[in-house]
N, C-alpha and C. Protein backbone atom coordinates (compact mmCIF):
# COMPACT_ATOMS: atom_id res chain seq x y z
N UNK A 1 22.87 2.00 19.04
CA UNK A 1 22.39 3.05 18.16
C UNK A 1 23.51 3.69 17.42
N UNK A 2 23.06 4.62 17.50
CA UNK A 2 24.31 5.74 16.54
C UNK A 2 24.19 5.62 14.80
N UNK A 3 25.28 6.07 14.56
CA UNK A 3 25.21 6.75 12.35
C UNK A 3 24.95 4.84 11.80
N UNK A 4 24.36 4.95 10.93
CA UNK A 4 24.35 3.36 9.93
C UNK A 4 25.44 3.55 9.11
N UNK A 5 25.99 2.65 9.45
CA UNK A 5 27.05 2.30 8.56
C UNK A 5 27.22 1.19 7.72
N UNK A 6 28.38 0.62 7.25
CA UNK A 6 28.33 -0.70 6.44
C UNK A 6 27.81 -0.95 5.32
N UNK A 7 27.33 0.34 4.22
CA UNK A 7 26.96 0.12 3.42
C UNK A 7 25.92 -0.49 2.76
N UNK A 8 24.93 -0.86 4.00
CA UNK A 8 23.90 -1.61 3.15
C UNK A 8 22.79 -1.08 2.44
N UNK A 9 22.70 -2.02 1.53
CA UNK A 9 21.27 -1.55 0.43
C UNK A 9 20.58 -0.60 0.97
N UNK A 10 20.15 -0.18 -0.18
CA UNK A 10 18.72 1.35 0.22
C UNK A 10 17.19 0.43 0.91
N UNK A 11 16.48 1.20 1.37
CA UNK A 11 15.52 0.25 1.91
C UNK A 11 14.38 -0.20 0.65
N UNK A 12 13.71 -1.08 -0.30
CA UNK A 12 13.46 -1.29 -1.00
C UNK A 12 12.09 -1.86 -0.24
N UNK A 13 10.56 -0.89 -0.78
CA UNK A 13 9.54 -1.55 -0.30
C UNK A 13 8.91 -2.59 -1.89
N UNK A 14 8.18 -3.56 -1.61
CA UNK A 14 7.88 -4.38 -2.16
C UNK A 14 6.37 -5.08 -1.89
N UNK A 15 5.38 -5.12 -2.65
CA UNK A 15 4.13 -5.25 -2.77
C UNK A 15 4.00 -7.29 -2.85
N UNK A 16 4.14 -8.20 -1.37
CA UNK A 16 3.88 -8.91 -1.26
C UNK A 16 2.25 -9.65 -2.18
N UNK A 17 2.57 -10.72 -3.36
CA UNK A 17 1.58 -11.49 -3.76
C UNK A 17 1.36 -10.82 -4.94
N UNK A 18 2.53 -10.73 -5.58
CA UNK A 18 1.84 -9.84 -7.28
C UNK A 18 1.78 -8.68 -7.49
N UNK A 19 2.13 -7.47 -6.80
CA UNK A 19 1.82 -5.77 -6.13
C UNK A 19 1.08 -5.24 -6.66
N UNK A 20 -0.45 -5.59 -6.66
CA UNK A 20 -1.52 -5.12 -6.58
C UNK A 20 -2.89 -5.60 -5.67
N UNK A 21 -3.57 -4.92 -5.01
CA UNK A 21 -4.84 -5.51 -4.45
C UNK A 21 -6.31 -5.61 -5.67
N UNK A 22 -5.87 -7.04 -5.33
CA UNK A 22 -7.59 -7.47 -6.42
C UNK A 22 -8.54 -7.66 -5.48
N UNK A 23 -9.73 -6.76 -5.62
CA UNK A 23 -10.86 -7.10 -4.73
C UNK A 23 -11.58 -7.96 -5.81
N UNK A 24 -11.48 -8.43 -6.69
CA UNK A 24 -12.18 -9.56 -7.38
C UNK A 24 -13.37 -8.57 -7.74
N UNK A 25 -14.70 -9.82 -8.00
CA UNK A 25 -15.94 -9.44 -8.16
C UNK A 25 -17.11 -9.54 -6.94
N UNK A 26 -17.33 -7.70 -6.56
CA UNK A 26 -18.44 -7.24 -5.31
C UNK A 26 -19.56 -6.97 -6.21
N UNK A 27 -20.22 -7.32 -5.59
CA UNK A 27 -21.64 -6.79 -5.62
C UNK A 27 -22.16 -5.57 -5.73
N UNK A 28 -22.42 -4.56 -6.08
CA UNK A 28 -23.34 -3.41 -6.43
C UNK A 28 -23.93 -3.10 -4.60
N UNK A 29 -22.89 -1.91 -3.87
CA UNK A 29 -24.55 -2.33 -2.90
C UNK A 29 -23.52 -2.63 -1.69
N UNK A 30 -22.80 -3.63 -2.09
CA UNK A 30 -21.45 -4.05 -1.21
C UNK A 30 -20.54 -3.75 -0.75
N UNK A 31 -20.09 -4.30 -0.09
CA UNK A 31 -18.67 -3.33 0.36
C UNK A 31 -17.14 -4.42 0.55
N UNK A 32 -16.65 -4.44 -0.40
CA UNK A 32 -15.53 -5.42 -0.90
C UNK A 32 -14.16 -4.68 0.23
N UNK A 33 -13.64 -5.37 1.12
CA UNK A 33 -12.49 -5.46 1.82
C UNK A 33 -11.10 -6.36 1.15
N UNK A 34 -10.27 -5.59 1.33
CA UNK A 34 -8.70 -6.32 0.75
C UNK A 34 -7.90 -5.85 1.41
N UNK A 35 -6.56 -6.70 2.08
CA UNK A 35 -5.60 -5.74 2.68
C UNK A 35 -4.30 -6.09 1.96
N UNK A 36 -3.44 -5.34 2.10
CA UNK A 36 -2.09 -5.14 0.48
C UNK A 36 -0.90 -5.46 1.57
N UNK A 37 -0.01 -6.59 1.60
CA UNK A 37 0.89 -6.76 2.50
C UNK A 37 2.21 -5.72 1.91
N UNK A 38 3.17 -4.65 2.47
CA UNK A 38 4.12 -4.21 1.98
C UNK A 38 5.63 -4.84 2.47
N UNK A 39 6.54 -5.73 2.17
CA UNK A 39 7.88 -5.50 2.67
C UNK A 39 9.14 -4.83 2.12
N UNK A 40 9.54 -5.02 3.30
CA UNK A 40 11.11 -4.16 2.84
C UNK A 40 11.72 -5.14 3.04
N UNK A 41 12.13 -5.01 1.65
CA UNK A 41 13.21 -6.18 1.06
C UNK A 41 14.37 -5.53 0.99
N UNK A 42 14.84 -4.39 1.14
CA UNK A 42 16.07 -3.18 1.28
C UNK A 42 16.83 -3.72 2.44
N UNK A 43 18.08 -3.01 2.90
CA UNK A 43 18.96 -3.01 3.95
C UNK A 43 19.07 -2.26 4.70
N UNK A 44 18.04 -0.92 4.53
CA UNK A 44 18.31 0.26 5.48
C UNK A 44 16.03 0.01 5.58
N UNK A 45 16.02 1.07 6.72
CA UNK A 45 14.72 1.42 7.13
C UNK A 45 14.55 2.68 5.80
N UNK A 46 12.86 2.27 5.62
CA UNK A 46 12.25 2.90 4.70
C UNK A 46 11.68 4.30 5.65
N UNK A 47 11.61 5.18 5.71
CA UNK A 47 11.15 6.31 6.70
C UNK A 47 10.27 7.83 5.52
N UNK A 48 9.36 8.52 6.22
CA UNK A 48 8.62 9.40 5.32
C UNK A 48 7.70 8.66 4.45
N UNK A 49 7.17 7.30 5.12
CA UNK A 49 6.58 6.47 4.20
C UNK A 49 4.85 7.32 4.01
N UNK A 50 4.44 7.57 2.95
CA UNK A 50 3.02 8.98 2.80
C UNK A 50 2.36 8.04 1.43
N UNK A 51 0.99 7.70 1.60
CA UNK A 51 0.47 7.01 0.59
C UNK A 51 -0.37 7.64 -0.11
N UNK A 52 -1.17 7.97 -1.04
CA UNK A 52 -1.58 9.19 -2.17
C UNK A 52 -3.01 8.58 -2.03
N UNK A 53 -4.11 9.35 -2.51
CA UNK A 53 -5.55 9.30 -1.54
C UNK A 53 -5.93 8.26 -2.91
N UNK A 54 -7.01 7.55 -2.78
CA UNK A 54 -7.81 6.69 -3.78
C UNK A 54 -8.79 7.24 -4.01
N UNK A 55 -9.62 7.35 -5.08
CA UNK A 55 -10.90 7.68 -5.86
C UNK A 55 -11.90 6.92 -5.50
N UNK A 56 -12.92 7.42 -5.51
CA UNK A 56 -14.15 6.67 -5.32
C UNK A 56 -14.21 5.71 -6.72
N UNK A 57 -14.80 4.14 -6.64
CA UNK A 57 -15.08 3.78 -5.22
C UNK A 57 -13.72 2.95 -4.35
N UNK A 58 -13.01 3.44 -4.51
CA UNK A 58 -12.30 2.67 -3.84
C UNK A 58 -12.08 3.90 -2.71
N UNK A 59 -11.55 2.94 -1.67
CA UNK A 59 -11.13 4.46 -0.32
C UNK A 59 -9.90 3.09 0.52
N UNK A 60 -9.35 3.93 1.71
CA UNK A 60 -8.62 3.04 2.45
C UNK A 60 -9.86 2.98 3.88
N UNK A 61 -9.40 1.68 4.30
CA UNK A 61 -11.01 1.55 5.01
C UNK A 61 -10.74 2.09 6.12
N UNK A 62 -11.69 3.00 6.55
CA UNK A 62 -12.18 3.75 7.74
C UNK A 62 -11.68 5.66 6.93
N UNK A 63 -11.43 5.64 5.79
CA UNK A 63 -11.22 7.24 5.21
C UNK A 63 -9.39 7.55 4.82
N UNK A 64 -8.78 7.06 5.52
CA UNK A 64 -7.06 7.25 5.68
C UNK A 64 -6.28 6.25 5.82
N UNK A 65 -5.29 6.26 5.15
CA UNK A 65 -3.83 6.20 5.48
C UNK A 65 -3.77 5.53 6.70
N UNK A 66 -3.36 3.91 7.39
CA UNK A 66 -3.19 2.57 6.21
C UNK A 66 -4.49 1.84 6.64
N UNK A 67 -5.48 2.89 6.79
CA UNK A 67 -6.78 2.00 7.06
C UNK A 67 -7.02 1.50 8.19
N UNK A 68 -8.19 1.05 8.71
CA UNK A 68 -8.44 0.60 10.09
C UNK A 68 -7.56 -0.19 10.75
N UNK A 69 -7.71 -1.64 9.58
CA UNK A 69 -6.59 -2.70 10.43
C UNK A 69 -6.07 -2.76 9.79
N UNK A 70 -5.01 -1.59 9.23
CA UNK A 70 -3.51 -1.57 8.67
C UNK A 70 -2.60 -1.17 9.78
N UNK A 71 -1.89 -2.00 9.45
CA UNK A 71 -0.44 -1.88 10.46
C UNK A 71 0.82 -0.71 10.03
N UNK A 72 0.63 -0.39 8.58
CA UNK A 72 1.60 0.73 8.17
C UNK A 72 1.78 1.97 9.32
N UNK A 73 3.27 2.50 9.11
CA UNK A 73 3.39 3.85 9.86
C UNK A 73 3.88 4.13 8.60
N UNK A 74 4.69 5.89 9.04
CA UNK A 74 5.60 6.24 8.27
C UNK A 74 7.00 5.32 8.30
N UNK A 75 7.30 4.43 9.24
CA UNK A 75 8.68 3.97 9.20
C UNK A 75 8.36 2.55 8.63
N UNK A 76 9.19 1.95 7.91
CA UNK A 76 9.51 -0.19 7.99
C UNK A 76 10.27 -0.24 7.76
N UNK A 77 11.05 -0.97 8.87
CA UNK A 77 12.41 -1.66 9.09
C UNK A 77 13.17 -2.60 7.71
N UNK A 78 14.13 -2.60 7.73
CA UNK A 78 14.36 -3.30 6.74
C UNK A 78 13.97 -5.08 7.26
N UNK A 79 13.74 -5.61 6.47
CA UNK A 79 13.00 -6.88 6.67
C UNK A 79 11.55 -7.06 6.93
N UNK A 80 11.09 -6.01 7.62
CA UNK A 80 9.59 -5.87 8.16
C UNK A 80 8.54 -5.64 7.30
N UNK A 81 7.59 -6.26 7.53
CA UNK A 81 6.47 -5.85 6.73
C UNK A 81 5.14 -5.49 7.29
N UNK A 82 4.09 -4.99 6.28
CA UNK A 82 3.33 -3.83 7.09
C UNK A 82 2.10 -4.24 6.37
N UNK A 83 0.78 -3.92 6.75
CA UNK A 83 -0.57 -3.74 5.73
C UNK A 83 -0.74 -2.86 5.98
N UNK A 84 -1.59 -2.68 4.44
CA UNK A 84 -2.58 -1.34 3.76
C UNK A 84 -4.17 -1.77 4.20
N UNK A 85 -5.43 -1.68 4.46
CA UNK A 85 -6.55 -2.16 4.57
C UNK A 85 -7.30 -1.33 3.85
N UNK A 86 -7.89 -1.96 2.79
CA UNK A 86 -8.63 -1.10 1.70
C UNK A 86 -10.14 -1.72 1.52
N UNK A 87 -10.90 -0.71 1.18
CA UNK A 87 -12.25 -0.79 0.43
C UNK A 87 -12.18 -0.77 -0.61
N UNK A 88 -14.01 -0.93 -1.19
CA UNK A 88 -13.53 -0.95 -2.94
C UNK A 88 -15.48 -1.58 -2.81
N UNK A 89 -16.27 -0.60 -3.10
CA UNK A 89 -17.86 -0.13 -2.92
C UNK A 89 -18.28 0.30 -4.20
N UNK A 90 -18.98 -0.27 -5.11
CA UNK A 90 -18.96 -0.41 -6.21
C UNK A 90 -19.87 0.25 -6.60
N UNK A 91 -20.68 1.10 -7.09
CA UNK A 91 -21.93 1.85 -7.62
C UNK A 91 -22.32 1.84 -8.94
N UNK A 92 -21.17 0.86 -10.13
CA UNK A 92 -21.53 1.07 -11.28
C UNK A 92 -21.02 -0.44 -11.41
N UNK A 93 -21.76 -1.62 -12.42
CA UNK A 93 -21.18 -2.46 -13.50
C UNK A 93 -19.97 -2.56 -13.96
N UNK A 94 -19.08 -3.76 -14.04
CA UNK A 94 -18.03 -2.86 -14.82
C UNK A 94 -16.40 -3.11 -13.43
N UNK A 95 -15.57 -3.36 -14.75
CA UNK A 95 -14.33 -2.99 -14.14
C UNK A 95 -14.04 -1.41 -13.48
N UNK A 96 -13.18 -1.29 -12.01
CA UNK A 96 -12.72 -0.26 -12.27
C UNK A 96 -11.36 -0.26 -11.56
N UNK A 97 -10.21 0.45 -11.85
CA UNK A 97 -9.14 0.69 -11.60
C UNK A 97 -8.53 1.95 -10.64
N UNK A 98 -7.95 1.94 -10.22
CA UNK A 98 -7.16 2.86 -9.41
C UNK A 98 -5.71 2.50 -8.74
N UNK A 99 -5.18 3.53 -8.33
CA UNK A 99 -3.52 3.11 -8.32
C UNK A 99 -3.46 3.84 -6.50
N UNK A 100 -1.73 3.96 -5.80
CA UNK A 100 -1.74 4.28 -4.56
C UNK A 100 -0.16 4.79 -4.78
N UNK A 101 0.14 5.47 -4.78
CA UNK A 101 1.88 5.99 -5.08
C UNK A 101 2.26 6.13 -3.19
N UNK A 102 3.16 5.17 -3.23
CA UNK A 102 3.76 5.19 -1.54
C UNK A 102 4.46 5.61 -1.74
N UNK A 103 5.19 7.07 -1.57
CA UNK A 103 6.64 7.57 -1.16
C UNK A 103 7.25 7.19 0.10
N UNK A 104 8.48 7.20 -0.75
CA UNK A 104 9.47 6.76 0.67
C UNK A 104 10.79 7.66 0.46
N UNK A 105 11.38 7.20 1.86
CA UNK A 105 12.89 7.71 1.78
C UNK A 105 13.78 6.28 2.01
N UNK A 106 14.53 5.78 1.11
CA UNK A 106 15.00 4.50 0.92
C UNK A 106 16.76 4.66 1.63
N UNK A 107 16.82 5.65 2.56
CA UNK A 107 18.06 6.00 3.19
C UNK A 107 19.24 6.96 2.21
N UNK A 108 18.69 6.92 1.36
CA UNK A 108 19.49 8.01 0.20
C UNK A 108 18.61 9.29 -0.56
N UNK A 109 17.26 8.66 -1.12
CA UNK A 109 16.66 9.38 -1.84
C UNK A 109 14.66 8.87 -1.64
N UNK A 110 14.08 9.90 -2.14
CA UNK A 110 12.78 9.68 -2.52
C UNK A 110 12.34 8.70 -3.24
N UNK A 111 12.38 7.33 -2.86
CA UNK A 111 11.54 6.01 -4.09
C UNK A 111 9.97 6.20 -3.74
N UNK A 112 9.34 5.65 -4.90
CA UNK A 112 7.89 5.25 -5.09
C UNK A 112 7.74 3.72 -5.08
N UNK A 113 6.66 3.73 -4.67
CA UNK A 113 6.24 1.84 -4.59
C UNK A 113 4.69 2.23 -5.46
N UNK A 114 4.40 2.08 -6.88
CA UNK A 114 2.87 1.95 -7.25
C UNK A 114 1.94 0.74 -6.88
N UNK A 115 1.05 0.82 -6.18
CA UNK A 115 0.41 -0.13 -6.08
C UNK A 115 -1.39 -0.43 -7.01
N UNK A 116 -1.29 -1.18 -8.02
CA UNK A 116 -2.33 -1.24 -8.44
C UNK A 116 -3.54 -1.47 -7.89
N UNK A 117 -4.98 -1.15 -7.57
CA UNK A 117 -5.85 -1.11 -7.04
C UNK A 117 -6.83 -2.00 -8.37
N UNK A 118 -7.87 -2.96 -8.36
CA UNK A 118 -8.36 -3.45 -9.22
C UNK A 118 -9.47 -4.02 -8.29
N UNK A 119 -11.12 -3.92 -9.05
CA UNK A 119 -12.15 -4.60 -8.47
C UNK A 119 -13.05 -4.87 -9.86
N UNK A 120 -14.60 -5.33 -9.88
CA UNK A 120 -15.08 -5.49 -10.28
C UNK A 120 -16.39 -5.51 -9.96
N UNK A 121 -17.33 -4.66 -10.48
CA UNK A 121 -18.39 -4.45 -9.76
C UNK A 121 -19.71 -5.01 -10.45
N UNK A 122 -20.44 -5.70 -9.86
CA UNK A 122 -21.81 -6.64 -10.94
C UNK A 122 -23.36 -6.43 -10.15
């Protein structure tokens, strides 16, 4: 244990597969599941990791922050990676959009990771 030293990189999170969750096209009625893989591609641990609430219809599944079978905490190791588990319950026709701002502490300062949210509802 003890102080980190050696200079390495800030912890850098990164939105595995394109960094956005596409729930594609749900059904009206339905209830569309997606889970958002995050790594840290950084050199230090990402810590204070806090994800920003989603709009109807989208939600994180089960109401919160990283969702039922999300594996996220506030901490990821550098190298480690984590899921988000999201919904996305469609009530209208029609594209709709929404975003997820992950703050972090990247071992120096406050970074953001945006994650685009995208479904389609028919």
């Amino acid at each position: 244990g003890g102080a980190s030293g050696g200079g390495g990189s800030p912890a850098l999170l990164y939105v595995t597969g394109g960094g956005f969750a596409d729930f594609g096209t749900v059904n009206i009625g339905s209830l569309g599941l997606t889970q958002v893989t995050i790594t840290n591609v950084g050199g230090e641990t990402a810590t204070g990791i806090m994800a920003s609430a989603l709009a109807t219809p989208f939600s994180f599944n089960g109401g919160s922050y990283p969702g039922n079978m999300g594996t996220c905490t506030s901490n990821l190791a550098a190298g480690a990676s984590c899921t988000i588990d999201l919904t996305f319950n469609p009530i209208l026709a029609g594209s709709a959009t929404d975003f997820i701002h992950v703050d972090y502490n990247d071992g120096s300062v406050i970074s953001v990771l945006t994650i685009d949210v995208v479904g389609v509802g028919q």
